[in-house]
PDB file of N, CA and C in Angstrom:
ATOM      1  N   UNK A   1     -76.924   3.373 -19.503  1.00  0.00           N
ATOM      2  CA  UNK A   1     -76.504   2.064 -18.983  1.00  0.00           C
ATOM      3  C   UNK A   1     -75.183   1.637 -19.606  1.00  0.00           C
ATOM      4  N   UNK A   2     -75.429   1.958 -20.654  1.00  0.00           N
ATOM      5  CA  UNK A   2     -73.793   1.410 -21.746  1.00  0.00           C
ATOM      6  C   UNK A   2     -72.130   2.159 -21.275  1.00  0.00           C
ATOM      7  N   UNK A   3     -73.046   3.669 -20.169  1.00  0.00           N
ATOM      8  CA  UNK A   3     -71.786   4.171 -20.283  1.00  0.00           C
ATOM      9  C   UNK A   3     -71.675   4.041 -18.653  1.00  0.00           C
ATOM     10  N   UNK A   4     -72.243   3.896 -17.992  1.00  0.00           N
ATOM     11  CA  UNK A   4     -72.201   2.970 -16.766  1.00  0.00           C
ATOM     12  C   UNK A   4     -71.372   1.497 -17.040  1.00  0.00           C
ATOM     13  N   UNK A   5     -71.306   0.644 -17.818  1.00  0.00           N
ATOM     14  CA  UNK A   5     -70.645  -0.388 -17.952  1.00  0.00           C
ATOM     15  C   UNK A   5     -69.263  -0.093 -18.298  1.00  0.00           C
ATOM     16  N   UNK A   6     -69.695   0.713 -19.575  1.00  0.00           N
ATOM     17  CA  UNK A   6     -68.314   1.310 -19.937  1.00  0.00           C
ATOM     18  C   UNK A   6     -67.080   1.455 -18.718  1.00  0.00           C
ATOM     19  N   UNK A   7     -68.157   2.519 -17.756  1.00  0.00           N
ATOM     20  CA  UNK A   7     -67.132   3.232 -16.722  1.00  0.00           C
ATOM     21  C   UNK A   7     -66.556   2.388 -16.110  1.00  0.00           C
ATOM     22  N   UNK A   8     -67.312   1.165 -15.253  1.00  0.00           N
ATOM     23  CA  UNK A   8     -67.520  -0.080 -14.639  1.00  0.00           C
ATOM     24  C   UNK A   8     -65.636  -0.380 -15.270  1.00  0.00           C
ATOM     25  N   UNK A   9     -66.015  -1.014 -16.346  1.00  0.00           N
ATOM     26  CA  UNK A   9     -64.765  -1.567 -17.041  1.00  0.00           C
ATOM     27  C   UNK A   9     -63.921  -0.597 -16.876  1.00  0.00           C
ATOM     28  N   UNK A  10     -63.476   0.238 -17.345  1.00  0.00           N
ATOM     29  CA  UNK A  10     -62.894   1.418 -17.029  1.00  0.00           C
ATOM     30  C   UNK A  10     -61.978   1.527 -15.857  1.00  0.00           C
ATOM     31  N   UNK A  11     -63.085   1.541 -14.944  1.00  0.00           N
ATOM     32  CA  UNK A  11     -62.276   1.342 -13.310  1.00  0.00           C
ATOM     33  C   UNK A  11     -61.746   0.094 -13.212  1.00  0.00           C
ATOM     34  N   UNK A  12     -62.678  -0.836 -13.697  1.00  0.00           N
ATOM     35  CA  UNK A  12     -61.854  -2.293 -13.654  1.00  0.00           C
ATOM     36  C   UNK A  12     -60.515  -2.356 -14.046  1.00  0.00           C
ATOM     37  N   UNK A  13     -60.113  -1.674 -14.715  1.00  0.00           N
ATOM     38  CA  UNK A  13     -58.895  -1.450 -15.999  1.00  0.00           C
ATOM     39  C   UNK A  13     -58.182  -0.927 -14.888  1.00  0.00           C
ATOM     40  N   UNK A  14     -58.183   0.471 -14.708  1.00  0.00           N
ATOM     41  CA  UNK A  14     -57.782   1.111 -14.043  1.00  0.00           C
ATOM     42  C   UNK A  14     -57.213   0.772 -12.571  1.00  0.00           C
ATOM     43  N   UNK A  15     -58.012   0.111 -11.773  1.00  0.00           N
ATOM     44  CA  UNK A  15     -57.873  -0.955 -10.194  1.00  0.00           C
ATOM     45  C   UNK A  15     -56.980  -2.023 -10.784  1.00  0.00           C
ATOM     46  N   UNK A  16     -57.064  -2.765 -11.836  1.00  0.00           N
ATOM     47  CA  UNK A  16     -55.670  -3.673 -12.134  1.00  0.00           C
ATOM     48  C   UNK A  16     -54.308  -2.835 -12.631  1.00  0.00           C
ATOM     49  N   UNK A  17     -54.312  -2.247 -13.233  1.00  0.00           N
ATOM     50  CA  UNK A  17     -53.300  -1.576 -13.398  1.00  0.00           C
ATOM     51  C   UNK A  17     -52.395  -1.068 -12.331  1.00  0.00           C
ATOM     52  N   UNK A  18     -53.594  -0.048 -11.193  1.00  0.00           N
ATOM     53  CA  UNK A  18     -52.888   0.494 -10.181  1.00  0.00           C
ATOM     54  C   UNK A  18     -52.323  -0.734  -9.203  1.00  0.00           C
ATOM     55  N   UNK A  19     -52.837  -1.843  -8.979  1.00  0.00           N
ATOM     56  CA  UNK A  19     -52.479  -2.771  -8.546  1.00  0.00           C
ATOM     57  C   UNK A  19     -51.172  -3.288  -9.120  1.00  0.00           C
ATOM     58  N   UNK A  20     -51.387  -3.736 -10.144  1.00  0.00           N
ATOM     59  CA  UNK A  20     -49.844  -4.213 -11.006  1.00  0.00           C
ATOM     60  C   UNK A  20     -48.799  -3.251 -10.471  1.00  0.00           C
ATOM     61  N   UNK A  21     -49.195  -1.275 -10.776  1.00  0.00           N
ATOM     62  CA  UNK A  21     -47.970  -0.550 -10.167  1.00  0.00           C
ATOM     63  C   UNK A  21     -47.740  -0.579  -8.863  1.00  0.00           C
ATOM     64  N   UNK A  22     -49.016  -1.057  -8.165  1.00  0.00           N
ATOM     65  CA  UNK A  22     -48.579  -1.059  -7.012  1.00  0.00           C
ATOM     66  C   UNK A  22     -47.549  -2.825  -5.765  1.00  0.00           C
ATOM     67  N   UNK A  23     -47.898  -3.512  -6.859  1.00  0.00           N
ATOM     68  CA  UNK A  23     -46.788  -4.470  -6.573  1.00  0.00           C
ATOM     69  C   UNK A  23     -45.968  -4.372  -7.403  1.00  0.00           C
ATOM     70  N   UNK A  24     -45.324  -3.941  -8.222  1.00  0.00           N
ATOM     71  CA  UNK A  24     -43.928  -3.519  -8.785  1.00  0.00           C
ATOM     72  C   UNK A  24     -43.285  -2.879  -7.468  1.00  0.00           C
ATOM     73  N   UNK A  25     -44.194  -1.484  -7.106  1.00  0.00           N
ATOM     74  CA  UNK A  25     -43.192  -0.452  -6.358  1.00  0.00           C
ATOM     75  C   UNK A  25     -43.230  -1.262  -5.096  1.00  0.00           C
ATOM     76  N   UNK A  26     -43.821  -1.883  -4.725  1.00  0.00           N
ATOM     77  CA  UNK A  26     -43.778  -2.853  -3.085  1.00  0.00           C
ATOM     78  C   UNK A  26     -42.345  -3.915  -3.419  1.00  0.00           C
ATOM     79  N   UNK A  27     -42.233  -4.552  -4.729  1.00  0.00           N
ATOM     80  CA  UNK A  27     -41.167  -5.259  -5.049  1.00  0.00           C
ATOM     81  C   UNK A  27     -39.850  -4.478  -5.023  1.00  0.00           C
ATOM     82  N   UNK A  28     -39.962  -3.552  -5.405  1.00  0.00           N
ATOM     83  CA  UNK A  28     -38.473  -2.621  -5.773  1.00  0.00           C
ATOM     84  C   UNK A  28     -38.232  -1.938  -4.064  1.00  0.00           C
ATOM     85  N   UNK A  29     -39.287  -1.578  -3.260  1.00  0.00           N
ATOM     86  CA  UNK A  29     -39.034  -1.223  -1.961  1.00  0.00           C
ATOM     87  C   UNK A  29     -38.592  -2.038  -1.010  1.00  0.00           C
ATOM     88  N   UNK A  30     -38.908  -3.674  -1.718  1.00  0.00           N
ATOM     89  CA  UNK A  30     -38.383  -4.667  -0.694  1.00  0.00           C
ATOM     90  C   UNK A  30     -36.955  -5.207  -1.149  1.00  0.00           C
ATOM     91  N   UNK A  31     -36.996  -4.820  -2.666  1.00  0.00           N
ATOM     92  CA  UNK A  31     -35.345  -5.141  -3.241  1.00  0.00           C
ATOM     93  C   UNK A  31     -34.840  -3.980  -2.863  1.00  0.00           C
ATOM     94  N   UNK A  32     -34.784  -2.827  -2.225  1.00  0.00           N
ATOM     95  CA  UNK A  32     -33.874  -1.706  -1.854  1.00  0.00           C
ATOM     96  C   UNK A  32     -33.945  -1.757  -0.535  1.00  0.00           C
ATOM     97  N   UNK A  33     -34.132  -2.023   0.293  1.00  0.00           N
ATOM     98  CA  UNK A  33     -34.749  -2.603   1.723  1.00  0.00           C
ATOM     99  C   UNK A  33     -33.278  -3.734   1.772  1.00  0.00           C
ATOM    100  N   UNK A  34     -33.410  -4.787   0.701  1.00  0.00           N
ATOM    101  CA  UNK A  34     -32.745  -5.780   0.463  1.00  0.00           C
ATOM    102  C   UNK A  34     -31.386  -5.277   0.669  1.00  0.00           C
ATOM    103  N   UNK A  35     -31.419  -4.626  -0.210  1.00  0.00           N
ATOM    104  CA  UNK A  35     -29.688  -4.193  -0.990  1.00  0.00           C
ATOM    105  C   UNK A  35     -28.985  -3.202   0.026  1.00  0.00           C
ATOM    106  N   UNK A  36     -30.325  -2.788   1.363  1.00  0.00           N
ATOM    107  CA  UNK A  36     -29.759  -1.286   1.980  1.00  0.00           C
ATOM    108  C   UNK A  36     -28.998  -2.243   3.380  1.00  0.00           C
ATOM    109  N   UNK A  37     -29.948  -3.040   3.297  1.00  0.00           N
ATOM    110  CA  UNK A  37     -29.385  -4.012   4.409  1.00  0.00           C
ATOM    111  C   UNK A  37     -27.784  -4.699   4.255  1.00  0.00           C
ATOM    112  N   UNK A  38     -27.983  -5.516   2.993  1.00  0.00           N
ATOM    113  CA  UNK A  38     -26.646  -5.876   2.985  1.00  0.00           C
ATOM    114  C   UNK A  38     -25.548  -4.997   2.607  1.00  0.00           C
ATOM    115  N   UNK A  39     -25.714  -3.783   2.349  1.00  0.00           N
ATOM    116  CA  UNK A  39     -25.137  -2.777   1.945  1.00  0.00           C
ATOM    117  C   UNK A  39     -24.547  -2.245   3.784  1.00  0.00           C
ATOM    118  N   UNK A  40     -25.696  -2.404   5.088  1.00  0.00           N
ATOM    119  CA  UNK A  40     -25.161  -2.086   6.284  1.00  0.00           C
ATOM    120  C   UNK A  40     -24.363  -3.378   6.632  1.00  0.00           C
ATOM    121  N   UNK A  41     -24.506  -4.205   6.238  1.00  0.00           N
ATOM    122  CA  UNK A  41     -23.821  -5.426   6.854  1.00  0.00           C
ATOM    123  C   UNK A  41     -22.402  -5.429   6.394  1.00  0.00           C
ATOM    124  N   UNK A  42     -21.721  -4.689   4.682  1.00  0.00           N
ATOM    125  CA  UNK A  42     -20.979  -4.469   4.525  1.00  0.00           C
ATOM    126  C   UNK A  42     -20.461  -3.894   4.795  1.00  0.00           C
ATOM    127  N   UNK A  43     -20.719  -2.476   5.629  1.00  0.00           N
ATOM    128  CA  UNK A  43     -20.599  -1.627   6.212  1.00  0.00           C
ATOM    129  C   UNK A  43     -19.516  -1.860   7.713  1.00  0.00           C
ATOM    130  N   UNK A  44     -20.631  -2.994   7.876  1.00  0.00           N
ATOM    131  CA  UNK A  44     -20.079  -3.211   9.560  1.00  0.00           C
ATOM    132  C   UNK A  44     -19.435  -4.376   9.777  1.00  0.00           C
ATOM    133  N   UNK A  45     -19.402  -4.838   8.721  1.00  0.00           N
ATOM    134  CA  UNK A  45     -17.867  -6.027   8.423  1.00  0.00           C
ATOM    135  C   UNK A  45     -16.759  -5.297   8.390  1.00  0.00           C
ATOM    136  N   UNK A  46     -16.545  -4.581   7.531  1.00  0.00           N
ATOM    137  CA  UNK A  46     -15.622  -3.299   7.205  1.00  0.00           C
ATOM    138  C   UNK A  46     -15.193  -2.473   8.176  1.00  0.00           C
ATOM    139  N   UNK A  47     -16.155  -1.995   8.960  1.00  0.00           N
ATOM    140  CA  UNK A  47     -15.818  -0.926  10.103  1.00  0.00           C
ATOM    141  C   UNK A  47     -14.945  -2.426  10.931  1.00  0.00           C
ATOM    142  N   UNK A  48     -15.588  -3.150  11.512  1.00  0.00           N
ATOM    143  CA  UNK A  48     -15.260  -4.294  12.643  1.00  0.00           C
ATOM    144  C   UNK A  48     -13.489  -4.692  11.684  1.00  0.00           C
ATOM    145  N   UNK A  49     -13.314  -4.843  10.313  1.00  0.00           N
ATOM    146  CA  UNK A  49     -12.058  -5.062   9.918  1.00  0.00           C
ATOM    147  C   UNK A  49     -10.787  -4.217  10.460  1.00  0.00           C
ATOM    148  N   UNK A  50     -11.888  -2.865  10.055  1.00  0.00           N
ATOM    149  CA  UNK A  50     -10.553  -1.491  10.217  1.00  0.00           C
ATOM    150  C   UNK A  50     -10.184  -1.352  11.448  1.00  0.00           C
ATOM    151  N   UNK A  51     -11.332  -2.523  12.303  1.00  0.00           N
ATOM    152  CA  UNK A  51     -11.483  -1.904  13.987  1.00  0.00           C
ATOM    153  C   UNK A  51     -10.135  -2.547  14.377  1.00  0.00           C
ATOM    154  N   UNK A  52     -10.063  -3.795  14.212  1.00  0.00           N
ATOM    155  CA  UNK A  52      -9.072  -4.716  14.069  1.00  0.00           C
ATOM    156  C   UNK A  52      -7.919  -4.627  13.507  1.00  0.00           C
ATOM    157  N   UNK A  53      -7.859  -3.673  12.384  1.00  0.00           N
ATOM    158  CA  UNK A  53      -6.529  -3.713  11.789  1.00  0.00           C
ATOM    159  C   UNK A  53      -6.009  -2.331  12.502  1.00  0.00           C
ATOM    160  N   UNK A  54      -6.928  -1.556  12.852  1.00  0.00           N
ATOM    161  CA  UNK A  54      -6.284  -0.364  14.196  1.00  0.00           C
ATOM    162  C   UNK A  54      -5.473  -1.007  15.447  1.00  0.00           C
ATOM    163  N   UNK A  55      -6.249  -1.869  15.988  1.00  0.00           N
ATOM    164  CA  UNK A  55      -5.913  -2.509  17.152  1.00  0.00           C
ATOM    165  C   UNK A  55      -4.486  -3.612  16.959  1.00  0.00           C
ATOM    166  N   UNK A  56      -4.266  -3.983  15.839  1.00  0.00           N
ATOM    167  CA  UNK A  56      -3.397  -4.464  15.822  1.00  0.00           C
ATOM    168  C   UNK A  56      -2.105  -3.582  15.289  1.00  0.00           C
ATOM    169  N   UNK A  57      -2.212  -2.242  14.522  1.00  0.00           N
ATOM    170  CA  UNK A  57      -1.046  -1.274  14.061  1.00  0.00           C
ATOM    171  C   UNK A  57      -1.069  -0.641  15.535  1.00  0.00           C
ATOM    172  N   UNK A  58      -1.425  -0.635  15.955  1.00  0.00           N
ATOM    173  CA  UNK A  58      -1.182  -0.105  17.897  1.00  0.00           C
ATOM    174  C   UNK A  58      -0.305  -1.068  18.121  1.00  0.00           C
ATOM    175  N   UNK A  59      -0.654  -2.427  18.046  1.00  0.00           N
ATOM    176  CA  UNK A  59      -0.010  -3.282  19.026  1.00  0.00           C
ATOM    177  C   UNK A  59       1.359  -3.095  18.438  1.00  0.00           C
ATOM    178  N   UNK A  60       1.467  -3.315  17.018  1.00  0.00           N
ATOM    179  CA  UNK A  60       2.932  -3.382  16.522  1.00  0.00           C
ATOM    180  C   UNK A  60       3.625  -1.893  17.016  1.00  0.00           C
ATOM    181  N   UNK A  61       2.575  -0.851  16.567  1.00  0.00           N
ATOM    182  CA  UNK A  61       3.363   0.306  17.698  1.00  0.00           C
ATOM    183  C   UNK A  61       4.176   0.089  18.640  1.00  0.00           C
ATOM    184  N   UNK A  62       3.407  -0.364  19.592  1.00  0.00           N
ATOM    185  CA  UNK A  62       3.633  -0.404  21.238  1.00  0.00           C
ATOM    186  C   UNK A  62       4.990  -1.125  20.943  1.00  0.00           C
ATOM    187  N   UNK A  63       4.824  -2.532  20.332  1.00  0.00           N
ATOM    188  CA  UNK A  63       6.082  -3.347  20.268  1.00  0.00           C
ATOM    189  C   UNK A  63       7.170  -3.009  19.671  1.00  0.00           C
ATOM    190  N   UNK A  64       6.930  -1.929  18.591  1.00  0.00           N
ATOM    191  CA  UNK A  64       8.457  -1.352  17.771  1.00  0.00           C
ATOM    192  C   UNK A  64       8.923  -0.200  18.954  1.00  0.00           C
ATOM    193  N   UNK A  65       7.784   0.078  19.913  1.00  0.00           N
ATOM    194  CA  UNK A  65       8.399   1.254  20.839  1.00  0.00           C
ATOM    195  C   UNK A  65       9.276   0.977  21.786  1.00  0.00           C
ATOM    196  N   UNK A  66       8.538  -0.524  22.434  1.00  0.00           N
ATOM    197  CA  UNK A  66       9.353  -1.175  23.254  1.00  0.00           C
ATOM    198  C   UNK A  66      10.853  -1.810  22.929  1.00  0.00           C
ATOM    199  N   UNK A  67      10.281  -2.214  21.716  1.00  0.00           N
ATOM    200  CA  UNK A  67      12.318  -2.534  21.151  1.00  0.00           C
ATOM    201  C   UNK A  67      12.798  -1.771  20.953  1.00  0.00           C
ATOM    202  N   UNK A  68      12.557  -0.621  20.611  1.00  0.00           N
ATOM    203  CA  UNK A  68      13.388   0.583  20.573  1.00  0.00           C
ATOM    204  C   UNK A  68      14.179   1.020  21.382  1.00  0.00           C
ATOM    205  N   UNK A  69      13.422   1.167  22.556  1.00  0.00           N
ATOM    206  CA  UNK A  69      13.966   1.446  24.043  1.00  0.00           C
ATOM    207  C   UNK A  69      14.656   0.462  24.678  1.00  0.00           C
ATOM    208  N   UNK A  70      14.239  -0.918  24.053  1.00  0.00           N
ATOM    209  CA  UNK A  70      15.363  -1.959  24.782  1.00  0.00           C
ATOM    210  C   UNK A  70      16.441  -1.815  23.647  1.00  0.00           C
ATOM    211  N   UNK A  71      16.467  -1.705  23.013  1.00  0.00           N
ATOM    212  CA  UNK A  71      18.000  -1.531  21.905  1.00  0.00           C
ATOM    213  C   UNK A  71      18.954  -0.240  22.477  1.00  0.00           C
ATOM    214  N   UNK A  72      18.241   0.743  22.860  1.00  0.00           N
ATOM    215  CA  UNK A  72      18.570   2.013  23.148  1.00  0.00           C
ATOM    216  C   UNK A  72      19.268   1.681  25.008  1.00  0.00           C
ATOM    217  N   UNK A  73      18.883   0.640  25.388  1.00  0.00           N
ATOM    218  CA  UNK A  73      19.422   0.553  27.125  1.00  0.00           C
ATOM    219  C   UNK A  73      20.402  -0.481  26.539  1.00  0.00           C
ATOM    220  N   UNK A  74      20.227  -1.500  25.408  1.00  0.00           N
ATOM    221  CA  UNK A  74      21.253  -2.255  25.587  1.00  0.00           C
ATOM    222  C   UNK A  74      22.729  -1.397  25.160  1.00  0.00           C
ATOM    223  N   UNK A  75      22.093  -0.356  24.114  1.00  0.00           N
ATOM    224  CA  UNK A  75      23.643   0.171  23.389  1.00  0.00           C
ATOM    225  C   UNK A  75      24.174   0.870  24.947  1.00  0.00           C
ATOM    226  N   UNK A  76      23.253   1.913  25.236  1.00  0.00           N
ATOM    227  CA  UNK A  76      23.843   2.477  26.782  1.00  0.00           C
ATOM    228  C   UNK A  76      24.523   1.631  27.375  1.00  0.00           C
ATOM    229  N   UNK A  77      24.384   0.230  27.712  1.00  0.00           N
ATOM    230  CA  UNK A  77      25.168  -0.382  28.640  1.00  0.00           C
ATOM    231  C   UNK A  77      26.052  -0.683  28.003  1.00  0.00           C
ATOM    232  N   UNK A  78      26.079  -1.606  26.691  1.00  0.00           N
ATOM    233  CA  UNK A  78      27.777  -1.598  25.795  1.00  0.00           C
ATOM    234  C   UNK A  78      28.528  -0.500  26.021  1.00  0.00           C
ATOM    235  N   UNK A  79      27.908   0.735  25.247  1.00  0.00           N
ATOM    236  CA  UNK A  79      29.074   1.948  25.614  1.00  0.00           C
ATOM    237  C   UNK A  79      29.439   1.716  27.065  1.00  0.00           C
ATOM    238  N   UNK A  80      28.875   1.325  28.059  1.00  0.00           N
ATOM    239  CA  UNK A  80      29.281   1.788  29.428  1.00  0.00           C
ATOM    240  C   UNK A  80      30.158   0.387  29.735  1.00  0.00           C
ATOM    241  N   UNK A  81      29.915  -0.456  29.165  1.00  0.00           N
ATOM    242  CA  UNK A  81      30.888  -1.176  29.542  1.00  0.00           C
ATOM    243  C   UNK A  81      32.516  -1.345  28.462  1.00  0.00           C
ATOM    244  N   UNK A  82      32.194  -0.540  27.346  1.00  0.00           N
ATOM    245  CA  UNK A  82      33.108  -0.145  26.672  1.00  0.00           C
ATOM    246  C   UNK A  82      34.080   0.586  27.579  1.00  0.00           C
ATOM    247  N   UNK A  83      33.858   1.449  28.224  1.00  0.00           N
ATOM    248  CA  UNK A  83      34.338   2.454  28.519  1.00  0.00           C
ATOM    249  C   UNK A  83      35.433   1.936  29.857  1.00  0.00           C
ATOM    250  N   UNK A  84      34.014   0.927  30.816  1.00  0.00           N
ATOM    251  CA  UNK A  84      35.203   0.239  31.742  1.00  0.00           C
ATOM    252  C   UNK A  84      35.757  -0.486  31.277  1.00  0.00           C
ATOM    253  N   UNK A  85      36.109  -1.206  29.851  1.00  0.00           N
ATOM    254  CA  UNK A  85      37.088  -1.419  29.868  1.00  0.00           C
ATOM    255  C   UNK A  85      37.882  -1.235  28.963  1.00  0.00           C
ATOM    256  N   UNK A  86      37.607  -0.164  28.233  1.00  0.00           N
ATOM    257  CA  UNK A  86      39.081   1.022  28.118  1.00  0.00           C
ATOM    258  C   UNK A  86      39.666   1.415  28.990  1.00  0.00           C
ATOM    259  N   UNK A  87      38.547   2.287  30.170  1.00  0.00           N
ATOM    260  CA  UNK A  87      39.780   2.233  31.919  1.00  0.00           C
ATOM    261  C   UNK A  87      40.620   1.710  31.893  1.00  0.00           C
ATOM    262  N   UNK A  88      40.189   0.114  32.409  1.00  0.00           N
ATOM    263  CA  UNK A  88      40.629  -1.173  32.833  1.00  0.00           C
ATOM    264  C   UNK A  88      42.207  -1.100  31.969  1.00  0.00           C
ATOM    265  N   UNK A  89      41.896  -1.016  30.770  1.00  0.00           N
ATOM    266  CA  UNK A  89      43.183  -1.308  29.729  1.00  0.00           C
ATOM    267  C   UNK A  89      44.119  -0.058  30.188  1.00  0.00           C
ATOM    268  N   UNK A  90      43.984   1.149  30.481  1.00  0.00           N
ATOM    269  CA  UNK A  90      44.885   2.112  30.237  1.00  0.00           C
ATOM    270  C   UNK A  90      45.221   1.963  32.354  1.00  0.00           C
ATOM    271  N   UNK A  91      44.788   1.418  32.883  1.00  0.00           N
ATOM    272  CA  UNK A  91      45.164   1.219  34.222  1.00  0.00           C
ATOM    273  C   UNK A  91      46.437   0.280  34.117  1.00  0.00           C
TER     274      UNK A  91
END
């Protein structure tokens, strides 16, 4: 009987304990759960930033391409109107 009680207690011991480890590891799975989440949210702030800072080094692209080419038609037409009127002068 004594070692029937014994055991009794024993397991008693044993069922709190595993309990205690087993809300620790439920706590640490819901703090990594926690941390994995805001860890994706940082993620996709970040991606959505770079998405944005792509979309806008395009745009300045596009726009340094376009002045380029308008600088490049305006010099063409100076020279060309340089030229008529060097003609003009030696006429």
């Amino acid at each position: 009987c004594d070692q029937l009680a014994a055991h009794n207690v024993q397991m008693s011991t044993d069922n709190e304990t595993m309990s205690r480890t087993l809300e620790t590891l439920e706590r640490r799975v819901a703090e990594a759960q926690d941390e994995l989440i805001q860890t994706k949210d940082v993620l996709r702030i970040k991606k959505l930033e770079g998405d944005q800072e792509q979309r806008r080094r395009e745009k300045i692209e596009k726009e340094l391409k376009d002045m380029k080419a308008l600088i490049e038609q305006k010099q063409t037409e100076i020279q060309g109107k340089q030229a008529t009127i060097e003609q003009q002068r030696q006429e």
